[in-house]
Protein backbone atom coordinates (compact mmCIF):
# COMPACT_ATOMS: atom_id res chain seq x y z
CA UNK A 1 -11.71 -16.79 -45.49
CA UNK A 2 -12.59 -16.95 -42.17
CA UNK A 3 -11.08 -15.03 -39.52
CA UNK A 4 -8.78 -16.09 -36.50
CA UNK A 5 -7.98 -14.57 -33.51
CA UNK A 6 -4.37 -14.29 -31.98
CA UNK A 7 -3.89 -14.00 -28.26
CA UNK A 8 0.21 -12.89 -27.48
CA UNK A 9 -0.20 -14.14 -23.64
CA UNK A 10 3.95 -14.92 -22.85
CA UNK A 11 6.83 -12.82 -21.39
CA UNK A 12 7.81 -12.23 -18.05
CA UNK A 13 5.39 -9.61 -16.63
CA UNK A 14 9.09 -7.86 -15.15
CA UNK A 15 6.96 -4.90 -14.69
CA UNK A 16 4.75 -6.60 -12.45
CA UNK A 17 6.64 -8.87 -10.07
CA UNK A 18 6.14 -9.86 -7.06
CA UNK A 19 3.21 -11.11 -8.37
CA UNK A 20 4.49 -12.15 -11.54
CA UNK A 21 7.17 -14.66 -9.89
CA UNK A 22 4.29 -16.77 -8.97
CA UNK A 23 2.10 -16.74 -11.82
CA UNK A 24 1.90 -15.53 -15.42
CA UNK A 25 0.45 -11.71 -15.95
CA UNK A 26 -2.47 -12.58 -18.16
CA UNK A 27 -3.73 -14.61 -15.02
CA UNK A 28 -3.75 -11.48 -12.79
CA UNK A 29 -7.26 -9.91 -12.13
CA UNK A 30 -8.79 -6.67 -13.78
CA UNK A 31 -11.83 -6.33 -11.90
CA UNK A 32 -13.75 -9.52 -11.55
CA UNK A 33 -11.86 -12.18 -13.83
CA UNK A 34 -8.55 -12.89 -15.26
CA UNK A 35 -6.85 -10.56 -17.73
CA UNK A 36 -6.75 -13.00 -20.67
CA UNK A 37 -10.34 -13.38 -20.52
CA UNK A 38 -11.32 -9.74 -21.65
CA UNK A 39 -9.03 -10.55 -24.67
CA UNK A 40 -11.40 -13.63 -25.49
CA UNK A 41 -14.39 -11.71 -24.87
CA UNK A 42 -13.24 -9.13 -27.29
CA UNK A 43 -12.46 -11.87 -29.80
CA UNK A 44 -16.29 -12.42 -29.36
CA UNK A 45 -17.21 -9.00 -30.49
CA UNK A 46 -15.76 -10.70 -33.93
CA UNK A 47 -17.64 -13.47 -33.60
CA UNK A 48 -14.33 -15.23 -32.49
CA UNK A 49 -15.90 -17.93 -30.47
CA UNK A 50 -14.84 -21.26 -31.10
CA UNK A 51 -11.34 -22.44 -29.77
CA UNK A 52 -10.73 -23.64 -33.36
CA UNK A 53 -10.23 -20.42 -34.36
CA UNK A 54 -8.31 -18.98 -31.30
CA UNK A 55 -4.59 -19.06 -30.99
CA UNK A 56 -2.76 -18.75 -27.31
CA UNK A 57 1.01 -17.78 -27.42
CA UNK A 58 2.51 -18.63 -24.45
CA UNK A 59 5.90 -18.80 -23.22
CA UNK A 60 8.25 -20.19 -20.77
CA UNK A 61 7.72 -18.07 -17.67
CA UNK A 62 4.34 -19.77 -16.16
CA UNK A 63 2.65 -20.56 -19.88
CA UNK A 64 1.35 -24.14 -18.30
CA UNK A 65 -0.36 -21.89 -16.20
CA UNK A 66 -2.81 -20.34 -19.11
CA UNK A 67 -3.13 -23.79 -20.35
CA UNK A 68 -4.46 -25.29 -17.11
CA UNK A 69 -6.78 -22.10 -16.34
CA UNK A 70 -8.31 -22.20 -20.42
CA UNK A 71 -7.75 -25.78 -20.58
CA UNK A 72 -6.99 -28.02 -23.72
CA UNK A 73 -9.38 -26.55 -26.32
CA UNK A 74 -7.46 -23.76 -27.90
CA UNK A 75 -4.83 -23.68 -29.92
CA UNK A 76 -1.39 -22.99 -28.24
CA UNK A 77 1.68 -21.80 -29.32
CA UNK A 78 4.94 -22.09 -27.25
CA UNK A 79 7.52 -19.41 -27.78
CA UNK A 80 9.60 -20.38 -25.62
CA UNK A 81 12.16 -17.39 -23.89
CA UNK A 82 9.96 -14.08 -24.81
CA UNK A 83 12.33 -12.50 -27.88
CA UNK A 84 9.42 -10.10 -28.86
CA UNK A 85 6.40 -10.15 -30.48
CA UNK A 86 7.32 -10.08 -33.89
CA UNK A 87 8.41 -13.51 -33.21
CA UNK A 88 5.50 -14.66 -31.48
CA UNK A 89 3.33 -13.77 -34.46
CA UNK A 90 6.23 -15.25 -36.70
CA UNK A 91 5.77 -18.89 -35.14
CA UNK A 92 1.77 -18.93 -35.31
CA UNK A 93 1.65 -19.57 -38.79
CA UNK A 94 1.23 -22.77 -38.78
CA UNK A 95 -1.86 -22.43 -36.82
CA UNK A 96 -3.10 -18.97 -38.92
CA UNK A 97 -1.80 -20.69 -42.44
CA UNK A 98 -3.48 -18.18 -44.97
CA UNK A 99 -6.19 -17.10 -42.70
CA UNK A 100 -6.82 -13.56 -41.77
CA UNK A 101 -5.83 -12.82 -38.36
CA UNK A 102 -6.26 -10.37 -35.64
CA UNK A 103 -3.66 -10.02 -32.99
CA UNK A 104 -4.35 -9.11 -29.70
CA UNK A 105 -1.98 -8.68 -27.06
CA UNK A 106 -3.12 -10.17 -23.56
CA UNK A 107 -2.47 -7.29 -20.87
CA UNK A 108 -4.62 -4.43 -23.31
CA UNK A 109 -7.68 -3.22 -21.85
CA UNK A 110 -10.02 -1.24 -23.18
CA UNK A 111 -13.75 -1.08 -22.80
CA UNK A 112 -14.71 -0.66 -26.90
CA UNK A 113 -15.61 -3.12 -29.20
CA UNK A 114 -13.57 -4.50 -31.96
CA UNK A 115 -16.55 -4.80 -34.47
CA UNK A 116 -15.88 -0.64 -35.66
CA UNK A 117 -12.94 -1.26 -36.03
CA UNK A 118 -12.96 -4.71 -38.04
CA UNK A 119 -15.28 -2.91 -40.14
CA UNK A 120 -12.83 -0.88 -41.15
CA UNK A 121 -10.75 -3.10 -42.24
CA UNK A 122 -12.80 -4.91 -44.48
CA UNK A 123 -14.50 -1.23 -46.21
CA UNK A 124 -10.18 -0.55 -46.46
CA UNK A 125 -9.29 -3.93 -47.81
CA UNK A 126 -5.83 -3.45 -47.15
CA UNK A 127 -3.02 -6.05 -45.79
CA UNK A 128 -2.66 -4.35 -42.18
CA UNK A 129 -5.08 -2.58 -40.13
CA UNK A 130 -3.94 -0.97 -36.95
CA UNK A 131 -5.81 0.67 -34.15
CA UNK A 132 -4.55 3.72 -32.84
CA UNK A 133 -4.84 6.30 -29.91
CA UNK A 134 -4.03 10.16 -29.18
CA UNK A 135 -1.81 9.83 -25.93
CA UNK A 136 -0.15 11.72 -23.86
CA UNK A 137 2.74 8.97 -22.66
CA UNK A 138 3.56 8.22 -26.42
CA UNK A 139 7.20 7.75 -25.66
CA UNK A 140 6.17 4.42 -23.55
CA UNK A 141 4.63 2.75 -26.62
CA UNK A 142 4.96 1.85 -30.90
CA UNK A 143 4.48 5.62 -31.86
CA UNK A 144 3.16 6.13 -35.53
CA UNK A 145 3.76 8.80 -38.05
CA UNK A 146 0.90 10.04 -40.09
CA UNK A 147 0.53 12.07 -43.29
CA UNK A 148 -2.46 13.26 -45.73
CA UNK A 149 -4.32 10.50 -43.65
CA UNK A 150 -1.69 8.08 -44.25
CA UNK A 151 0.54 5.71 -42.23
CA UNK A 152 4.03 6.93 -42.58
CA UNK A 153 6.16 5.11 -40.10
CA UNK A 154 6.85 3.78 -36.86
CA UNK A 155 9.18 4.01 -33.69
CA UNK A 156 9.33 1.67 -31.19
CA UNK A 157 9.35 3.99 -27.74
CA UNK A 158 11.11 6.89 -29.06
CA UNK A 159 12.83 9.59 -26.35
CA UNK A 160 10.48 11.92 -28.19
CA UNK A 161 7.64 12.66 -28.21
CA UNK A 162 5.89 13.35 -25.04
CA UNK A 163 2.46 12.76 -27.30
CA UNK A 164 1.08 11.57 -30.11
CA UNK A 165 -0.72 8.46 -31.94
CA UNK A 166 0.50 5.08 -30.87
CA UNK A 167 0.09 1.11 -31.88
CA UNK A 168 -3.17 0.18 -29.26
CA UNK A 169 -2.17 -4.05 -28.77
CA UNK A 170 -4.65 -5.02 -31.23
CA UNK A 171 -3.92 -5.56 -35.22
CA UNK A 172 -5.61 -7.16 -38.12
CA UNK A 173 -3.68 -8.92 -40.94
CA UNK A 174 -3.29 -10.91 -44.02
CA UNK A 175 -1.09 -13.83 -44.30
CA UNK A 176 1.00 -11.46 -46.74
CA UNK A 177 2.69 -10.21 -42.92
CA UNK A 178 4.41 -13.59 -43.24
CA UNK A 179 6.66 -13.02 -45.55
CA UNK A 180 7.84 -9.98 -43.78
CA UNK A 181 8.43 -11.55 -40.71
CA UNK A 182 10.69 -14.33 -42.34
CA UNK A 183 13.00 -11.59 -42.86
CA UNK A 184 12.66 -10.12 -39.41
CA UNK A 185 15.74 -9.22 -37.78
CA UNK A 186 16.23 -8.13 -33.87
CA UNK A 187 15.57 -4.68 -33.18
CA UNK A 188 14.69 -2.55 -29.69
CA UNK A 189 15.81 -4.63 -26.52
CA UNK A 190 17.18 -7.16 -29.14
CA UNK A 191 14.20 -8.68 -29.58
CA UNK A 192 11.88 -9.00 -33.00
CA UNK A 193 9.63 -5.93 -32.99
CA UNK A 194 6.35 -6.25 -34.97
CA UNK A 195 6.60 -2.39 -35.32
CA UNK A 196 9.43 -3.33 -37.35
CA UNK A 197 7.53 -5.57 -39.10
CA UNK A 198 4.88 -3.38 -40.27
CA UNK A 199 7.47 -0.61 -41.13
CA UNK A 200 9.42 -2.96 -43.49
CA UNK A 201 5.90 -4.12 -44.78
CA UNK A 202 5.14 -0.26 -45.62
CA UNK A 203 8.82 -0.15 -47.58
CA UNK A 204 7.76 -3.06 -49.79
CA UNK A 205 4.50 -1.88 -50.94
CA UNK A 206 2.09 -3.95 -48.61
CA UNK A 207 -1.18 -1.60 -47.52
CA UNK A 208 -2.00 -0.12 -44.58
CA UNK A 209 -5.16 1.29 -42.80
CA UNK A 210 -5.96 2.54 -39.34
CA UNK A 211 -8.87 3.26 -36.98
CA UNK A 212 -9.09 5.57 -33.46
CA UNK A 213 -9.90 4.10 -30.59
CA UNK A 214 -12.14 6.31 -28.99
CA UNK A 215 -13.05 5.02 -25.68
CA UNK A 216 -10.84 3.90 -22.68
CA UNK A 217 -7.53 1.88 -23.16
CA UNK A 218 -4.53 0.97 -20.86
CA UNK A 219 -1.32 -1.32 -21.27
CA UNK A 220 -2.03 -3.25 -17.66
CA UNK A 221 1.66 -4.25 -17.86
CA UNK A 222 2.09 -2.49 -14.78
CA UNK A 223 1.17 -2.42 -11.20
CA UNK A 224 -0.56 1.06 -11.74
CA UNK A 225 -2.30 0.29 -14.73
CA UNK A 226 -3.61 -2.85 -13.74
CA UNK A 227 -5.09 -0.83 -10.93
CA UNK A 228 -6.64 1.41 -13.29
CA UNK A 229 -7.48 -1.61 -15.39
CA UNK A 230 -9.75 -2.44 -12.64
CA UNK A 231 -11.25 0.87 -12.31
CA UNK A 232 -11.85 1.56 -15.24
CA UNK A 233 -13.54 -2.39 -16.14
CA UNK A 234 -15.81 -1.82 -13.08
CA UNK A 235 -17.05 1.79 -14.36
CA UNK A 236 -17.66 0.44 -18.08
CA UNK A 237 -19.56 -2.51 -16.51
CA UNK A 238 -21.63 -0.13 -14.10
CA UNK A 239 -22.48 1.96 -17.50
CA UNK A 240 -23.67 -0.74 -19.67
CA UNK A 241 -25.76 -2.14 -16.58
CA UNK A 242 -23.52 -5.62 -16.26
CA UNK A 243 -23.00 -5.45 -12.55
């Protein structure tokens, strides 16, 4: 079947105000364009190109705003007040129906292209593929357990550890993930995790694969990364000869 791409684009952007009290996040800059559009031109990468195919979750806080800037072409999805992203997978599947999906959280930026890692997926055939990366803040994000090359579990920001392997924003699935996320309940901040989703997937038998990331990646959820974000766009765009 052919795939669809899901962009998470709602919540508050708390991390970022001032400027997020007068627009929505993924409408900030990172280098020369909005942050939302290096999410669709990663979706590209898959061949992701037609707004058919694309869902936008938006929320509350500014979401008419992503709808003016992208205007009426894609496929949006109001969440409403941002209760996690378990949730704001949970309500697309109307639009995904039994589709494979990729999910692709707005404020991730990275300079790599999805295609390896899509790949992947397909060679693993399995009901979840995850991309992962060695870091060195692991505490701040979804931090995953592996064994004899296997997914063992996940923790949504843990006290410990300093380092290790976490969730990058981007994640392939199956339609199978909906029927796990029907039976979602609340968890970190109150709010439906889709770590939680994938660790009660694991305890009833669905499969899982992963891939590294190898190249450059940052959560621009904050005021420092999205600095960085801009960076490090602007030196991957001087290497590759775009600007």
């Amino acid at each position: 079947m052919t795939l669809k791409g899901l962009i998470l684009a709602g919540g508050k952007g708390t991390r970022l105000h001032l400027c997020t009290d007068i627009t929505n996040k993924h409408l900030l800059p990172v280098w020369d364009r909005p942050m939302i559009d290096w999410a669709l031109m990663h979706l590209a990468d898959l061949d992701i190109t037609d707004p058919a195919r694309i869902g936008i979750v938006i929320g509350d806080h500014f979401g008419d705003t992503i709808r003016n800037y992208l205007g009426p072409k894609y496929q949006y999805i109001e969440q409403g007040p941002a209760d996690g992203i378990g949730n704001a997978v949970r309500i697309a599947h109307s639009f995904i129906q039994d589709s494979p999906f990729v999910v692709h959280l707005g404020d991730q930026i990275y300079t790599e292209s999805l295609l390896r890692h899509y790949q992947e997926w397909q060679k693993q055939d399995t009901d979840i593929h995850v991309m992962l990366r060695w870091y060195e803040h692991a505490n701040r994000h979804t931090v995953v357990s592996i064994k004899d090359d296997r997914i063992t579990g996940l923790v949504e920001k843990p006290k410990e550890p300093e380092e290790g392997f976490v969730m990058v924003g981007i994640s392939f699935y199956k339609s199978k993930i909906f029927s796990v996320l029907q039976d979602l309940n609340p968890g970190h901040n109150s709010e439906y995790q889709l770590s939680d989703a994938i660790t009660l997937a694991l305890k009833r038998g669905l499969s899982i694969s992963y891939s590294i990331l190898e190249e450059e990646w940052v959560d621009a959820g904050t005021p420092e990364n999205l600095l960085y974000a801009s960076h490090m766009i602007k030196k991957w765009r001087k290497e590759e000869n775009d600007i």
